[in-house]
C-alpha atoms as a PDB file:
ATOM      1  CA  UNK A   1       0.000   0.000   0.000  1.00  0.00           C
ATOM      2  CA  UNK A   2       1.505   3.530  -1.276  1.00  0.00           C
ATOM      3  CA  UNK A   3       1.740   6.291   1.491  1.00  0.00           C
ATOM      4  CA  UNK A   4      -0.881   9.648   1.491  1.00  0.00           C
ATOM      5  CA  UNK A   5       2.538  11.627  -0.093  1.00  0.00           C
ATOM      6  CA  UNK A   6       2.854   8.622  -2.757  1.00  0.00           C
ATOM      7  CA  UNK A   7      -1.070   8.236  -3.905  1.00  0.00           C
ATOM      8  CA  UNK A   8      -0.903  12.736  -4.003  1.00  0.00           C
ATOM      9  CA  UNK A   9       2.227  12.769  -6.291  1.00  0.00           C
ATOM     10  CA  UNK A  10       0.638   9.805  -8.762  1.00  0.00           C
ATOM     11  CA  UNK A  11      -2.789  11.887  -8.896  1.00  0.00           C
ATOM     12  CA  UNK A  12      -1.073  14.904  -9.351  1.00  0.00           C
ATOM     13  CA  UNK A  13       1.524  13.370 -12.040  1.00  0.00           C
ATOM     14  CA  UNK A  14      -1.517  11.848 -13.603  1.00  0.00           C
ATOM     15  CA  UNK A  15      -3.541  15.313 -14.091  1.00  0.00           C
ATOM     16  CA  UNK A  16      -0.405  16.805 -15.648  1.00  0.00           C
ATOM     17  CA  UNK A  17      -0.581  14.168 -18.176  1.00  0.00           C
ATOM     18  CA  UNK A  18      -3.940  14.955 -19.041  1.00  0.00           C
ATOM     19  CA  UNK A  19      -5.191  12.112 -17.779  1.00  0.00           C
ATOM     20  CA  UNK A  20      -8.656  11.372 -15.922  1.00  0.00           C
ATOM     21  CA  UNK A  21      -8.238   9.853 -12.105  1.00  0.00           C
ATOM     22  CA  UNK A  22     -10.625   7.763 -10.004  1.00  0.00           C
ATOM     23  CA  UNK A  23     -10.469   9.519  -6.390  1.00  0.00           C
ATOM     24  CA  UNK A  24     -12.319   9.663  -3.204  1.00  0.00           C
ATOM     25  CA  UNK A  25     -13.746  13.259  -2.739  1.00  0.00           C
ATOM     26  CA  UNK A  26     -15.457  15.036   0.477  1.00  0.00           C
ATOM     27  CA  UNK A  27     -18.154  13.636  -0.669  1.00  0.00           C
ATOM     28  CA  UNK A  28     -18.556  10.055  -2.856  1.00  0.00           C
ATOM     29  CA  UNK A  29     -15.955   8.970  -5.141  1.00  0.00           C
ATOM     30  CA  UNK A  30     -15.387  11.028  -8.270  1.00  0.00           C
ATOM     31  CA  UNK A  31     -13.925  10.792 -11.960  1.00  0.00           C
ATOM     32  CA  UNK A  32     -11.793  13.931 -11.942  1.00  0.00           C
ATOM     33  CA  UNK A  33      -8.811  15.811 -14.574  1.00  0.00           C
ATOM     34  CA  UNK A  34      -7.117  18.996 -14.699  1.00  0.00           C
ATOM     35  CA  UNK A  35      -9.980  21.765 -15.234  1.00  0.00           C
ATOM     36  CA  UNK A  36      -8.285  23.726 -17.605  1.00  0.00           C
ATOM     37  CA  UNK A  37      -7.293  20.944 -20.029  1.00  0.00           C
ATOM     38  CA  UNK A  38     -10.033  21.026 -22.602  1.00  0.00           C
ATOM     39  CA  UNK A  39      -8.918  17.235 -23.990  1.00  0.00           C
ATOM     40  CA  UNK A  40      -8.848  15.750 -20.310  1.00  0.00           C
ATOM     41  CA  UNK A  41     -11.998  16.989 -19.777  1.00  0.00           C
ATOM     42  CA  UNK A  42     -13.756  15.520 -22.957  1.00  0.00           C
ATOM     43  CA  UNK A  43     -12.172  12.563 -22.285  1.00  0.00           C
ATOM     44  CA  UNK A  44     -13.872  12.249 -18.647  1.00  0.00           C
ATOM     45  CA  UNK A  45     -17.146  13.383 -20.474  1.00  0.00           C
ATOM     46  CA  UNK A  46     -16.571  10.228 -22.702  1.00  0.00           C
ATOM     47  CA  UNK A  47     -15.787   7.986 -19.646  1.00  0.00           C
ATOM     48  CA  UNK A  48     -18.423   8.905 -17.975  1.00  0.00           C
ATOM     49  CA  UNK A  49     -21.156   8.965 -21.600  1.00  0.00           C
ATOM     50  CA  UNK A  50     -22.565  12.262 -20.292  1.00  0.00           C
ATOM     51  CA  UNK A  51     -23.632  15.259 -22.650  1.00  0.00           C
ATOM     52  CA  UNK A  52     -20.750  17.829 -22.552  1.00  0.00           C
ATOM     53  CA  UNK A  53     -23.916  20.382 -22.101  1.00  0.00           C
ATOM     54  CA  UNK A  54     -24.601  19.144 -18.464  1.00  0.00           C
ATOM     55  CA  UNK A  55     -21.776  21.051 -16.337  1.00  0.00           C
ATOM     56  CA  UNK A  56     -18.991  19.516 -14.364  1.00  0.00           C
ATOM     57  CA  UNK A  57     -18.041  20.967 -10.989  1.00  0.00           C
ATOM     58  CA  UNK A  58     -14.443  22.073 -10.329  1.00  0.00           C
ATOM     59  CA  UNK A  59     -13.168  21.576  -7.033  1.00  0.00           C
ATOM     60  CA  UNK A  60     -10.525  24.400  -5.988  1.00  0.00           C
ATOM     61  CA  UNK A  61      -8.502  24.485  -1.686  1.00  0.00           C
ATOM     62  CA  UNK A  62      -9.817  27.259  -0.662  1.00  0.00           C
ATOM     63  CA  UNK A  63     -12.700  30.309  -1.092  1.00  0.00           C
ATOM     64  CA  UNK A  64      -9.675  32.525  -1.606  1.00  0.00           C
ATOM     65  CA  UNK A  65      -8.984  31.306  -5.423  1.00  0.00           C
ATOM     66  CA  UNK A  66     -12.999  31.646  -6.291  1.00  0.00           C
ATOM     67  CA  UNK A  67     -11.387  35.252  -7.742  1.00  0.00           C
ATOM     68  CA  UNK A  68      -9.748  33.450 -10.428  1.00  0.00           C
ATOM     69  CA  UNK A  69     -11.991  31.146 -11.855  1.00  0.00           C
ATOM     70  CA  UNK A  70     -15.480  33.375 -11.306  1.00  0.00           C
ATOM     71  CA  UNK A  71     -15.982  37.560 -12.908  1.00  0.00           C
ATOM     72  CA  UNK A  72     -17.892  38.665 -10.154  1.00  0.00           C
ATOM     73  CA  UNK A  73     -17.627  37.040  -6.508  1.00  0.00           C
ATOM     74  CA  UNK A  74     -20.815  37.733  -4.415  1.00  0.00           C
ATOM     75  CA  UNK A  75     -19.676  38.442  -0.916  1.00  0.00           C
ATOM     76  CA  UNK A  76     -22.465  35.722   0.490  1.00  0.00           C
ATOM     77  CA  UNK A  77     -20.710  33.140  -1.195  1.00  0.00           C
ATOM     78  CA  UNK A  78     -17.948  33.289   1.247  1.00  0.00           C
ATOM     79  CA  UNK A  79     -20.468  32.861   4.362  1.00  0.00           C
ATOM     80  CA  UNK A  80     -22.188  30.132   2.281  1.00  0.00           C
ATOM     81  CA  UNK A  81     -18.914  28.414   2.247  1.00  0.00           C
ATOM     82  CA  UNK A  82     -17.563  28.855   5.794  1.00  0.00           C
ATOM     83  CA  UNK A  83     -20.589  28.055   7.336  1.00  0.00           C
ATOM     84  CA  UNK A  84     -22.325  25.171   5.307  1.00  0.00           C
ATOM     85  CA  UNK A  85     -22.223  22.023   7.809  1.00  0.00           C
ATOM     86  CA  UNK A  86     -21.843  19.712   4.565  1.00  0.00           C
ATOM     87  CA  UNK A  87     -19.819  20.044   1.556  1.00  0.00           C
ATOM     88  CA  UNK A  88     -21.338  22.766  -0.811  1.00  0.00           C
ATOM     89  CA  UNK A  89     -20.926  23.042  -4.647  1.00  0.00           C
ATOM     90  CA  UNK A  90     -22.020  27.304  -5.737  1.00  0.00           C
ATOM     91  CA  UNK A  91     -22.749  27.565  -9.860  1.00  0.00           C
ATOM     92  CA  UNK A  92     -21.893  31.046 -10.326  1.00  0.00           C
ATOM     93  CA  UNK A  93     -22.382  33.241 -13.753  1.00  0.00           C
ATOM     94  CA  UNK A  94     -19.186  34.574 -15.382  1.00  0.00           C
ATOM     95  CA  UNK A  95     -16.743  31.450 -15.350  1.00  0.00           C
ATOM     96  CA  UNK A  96     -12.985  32.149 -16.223  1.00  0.00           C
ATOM     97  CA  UNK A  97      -9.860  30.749 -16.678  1.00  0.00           C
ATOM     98  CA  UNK A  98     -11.487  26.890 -16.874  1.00  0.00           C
ATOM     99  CA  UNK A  99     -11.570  25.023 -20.331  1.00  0.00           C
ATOM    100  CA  UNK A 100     -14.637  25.747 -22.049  1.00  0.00           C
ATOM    101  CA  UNK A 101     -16.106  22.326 -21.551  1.00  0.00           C
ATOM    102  CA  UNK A 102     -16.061  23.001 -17.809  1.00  0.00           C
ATOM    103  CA  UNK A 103     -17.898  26.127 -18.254  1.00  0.00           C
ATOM    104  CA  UNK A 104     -21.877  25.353 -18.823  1.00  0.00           C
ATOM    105  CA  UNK A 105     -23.525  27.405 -22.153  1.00  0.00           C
ATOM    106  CA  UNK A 106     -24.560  29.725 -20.625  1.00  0.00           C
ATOM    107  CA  UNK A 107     -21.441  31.018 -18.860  1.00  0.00           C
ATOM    108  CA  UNK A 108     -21.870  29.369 -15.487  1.00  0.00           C
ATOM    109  CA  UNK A 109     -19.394  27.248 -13.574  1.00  0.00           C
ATOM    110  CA  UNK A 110     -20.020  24.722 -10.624  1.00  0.00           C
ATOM    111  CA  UNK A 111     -17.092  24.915  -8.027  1.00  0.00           C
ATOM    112  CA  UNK A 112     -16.557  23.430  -4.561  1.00  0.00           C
ATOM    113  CA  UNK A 113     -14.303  24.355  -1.991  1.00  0.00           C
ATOM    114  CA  UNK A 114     -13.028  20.826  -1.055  1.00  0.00           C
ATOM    115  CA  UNK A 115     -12.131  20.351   2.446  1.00  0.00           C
ATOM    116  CA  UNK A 116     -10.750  17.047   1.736  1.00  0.00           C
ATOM    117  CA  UNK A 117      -6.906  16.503   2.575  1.00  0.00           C
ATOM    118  CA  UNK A 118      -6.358  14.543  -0.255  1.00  0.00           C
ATOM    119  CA  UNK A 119      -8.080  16.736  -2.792  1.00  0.00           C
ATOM    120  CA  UNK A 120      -6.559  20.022  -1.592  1.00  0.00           C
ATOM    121  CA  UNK A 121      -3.298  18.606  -1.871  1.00  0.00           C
ATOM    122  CA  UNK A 122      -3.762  17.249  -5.255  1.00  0.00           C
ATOM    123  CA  UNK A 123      -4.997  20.841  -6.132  1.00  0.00           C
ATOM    124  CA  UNK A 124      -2.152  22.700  -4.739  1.00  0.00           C
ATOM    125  CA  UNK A 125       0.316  20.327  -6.204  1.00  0.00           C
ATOM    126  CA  UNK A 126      -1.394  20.374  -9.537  1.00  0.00           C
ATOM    127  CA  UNK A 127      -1.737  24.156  -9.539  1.00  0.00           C
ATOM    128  CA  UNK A 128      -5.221  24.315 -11.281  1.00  0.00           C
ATOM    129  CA  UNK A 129      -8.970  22.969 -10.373  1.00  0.00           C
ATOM    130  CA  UNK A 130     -10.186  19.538 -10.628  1.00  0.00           C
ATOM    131  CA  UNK A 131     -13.008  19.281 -12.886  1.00  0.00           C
ATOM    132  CA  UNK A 132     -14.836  16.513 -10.874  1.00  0.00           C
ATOM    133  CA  UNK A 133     -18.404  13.875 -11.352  1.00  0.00           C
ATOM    134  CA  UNK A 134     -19.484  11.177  -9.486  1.00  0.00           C
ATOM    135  CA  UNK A 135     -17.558   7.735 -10.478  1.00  0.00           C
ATOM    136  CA  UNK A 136     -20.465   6.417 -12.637  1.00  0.00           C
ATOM    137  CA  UNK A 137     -21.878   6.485 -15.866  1.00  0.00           C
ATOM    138  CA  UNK A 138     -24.393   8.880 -16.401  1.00  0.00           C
ATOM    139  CA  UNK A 139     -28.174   7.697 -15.601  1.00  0.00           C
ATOM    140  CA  UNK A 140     -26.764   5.025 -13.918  1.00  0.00           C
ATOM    141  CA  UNK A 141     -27.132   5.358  -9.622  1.00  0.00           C
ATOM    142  CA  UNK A 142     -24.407   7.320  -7.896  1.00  0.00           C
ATOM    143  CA  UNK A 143     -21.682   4.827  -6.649  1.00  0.00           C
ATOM    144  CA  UNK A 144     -21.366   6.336  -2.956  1.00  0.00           C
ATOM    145  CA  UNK A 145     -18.670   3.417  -2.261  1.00  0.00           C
ATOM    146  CA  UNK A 146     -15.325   2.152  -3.851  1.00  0.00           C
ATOM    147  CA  UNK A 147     -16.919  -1.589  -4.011  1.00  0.00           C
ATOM    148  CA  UNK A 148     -20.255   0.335  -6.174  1.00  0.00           C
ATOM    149  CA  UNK A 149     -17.934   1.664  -8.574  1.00  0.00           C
ATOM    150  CA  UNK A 150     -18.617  -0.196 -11.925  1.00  0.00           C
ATOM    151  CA  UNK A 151     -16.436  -2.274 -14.178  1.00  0.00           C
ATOM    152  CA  UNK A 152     -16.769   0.368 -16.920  1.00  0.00           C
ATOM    153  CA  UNK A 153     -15.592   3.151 -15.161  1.00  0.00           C
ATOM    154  CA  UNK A 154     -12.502   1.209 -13.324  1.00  0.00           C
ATOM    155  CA  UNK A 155     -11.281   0.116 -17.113  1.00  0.00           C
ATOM    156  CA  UNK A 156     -11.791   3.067 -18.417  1.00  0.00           C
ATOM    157  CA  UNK A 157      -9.907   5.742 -16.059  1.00  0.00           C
ATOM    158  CA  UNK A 158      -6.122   6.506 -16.172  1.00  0.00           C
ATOM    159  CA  UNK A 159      -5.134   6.290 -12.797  1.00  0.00           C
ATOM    160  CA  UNK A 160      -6.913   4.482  -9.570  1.00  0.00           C
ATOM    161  CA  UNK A 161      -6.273   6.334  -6.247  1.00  0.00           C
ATOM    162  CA  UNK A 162      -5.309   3.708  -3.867  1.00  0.00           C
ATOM    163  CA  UNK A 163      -6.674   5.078  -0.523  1.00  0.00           C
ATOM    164  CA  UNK A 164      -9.543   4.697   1.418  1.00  0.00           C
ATOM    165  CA  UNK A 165     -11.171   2.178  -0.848  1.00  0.00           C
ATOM    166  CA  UNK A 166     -12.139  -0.017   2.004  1.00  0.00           C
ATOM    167  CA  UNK A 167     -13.798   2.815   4.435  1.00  0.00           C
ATOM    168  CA  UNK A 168     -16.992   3.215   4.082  1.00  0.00           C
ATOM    169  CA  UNK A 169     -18.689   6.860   5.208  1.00  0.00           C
ATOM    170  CA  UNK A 170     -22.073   8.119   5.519  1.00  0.00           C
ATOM    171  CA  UNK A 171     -21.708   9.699   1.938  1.00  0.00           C
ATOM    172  CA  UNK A 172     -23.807  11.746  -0.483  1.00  0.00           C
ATOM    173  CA  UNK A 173     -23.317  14.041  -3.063  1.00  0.00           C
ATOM    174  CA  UNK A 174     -22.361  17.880  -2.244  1.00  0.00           C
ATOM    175  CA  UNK A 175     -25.638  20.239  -2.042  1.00  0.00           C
ATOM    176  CA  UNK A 176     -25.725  23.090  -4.807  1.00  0.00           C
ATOM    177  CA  UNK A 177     -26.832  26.286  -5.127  1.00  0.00           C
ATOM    178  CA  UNK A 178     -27.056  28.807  -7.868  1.00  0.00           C
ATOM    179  CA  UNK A 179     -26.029  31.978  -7.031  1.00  0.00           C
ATOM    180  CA  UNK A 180     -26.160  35.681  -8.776  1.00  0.00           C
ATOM    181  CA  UNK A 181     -24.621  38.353  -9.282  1.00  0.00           C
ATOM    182  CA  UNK A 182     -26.904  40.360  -6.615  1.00  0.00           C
ATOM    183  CA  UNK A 183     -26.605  38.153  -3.986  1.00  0.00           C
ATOM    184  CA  UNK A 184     -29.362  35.805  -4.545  1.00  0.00           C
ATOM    185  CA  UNK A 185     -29.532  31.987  -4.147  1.00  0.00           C
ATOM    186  CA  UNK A 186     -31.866  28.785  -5.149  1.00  0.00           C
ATOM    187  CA  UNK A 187     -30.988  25.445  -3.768  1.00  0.00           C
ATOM    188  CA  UNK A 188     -30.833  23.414  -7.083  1.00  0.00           C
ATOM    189  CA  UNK A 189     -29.859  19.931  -4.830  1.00  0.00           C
ATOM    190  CA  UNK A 190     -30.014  19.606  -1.182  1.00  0.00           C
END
């Protein structure tokens, strides 16, 4: 079994290569690849035999990087952040700096502040966002464990993160909310 510092380097080292990683999240496991590497990311659409129109989200380390990927940063998306209980994922208008796969038609973008060890190392090694799903092809049911993960998706994907395949957490999928420019919110999952 590869160390924490082993599994982070072989993500990260993966990601550079444009490849698309299998990885446990803050939430359930995900299929994830460097955010701003428009090939990656069509390749992870193609793993995963989703529509390139229905958005990805892109995870980032902390609320203080939100300025480079979104135009226009409402101030109550930093309180929406620090104070959600459970991991929250914000689609904000004006998207930036993200390949344009990543970025939905009409100019949105879904980002998470992961509070995941694993993930915000991978994302300060790597240098960019993860543009992250859940690990399972689309209209299929959300694999919220390794063991759920199907056959298709493990032979498909680049690079397998060894840890934490064999804990098992009270998991579920992040909550989202759309937020505007002026401040105002809809829950869009809970």
């Amino acid at each position: 079994m590869k160390s924490f510092e082993e599994e982070v380097y072989l993500a990260t080292e993966a990601l550079k290569q444009g490849k698309v990683i299998l990885y446990p999240t803050d939430t359930i496991w995900g299929l994830g690849c460097d955010a701003t590497n428009p090939k990656a990311v069509e390749r992870l659409f193609k793993i995963k035999r989703r529509k390139e129109n229905k958005s990805l989200i892109a995870l980032i380390d902390s609320d203080e990087r939100l300025k480079e990927y979104v135009k226009t940063v409402p101030p109550i998306a930093y309180d929406l952040i620090r104070n959600a209980a459970n991991p929250i994922s914000i689609v904000f208008p004006g998207g930036m700096n993200l390949a344009k796969n990543v970025i939905a038609p009409d100019g949105t973008v879904c980002i998470r502040v992961t509070n995941n060890d694993f993930c915000i190392e991978i994302v300060r090694k790597l240098g960019k966002p993860i543009a992250s799903t859940s690990a399972n092809i689309a209209g299929d049911p959300t694999a919220l464990f390794f063991n759920q993960i199907s056959n298709d998706i493990i032979q498909s994907v680049d690079h397998i993160v060894g840890l934490y395949q064999d804990e098992i957490h009270l998991t579920k999928a992040s909550t989202i909310i759309k937020l505007e420019v002026n401040g105002q919110f809809e829950i869009l999952r809970a």
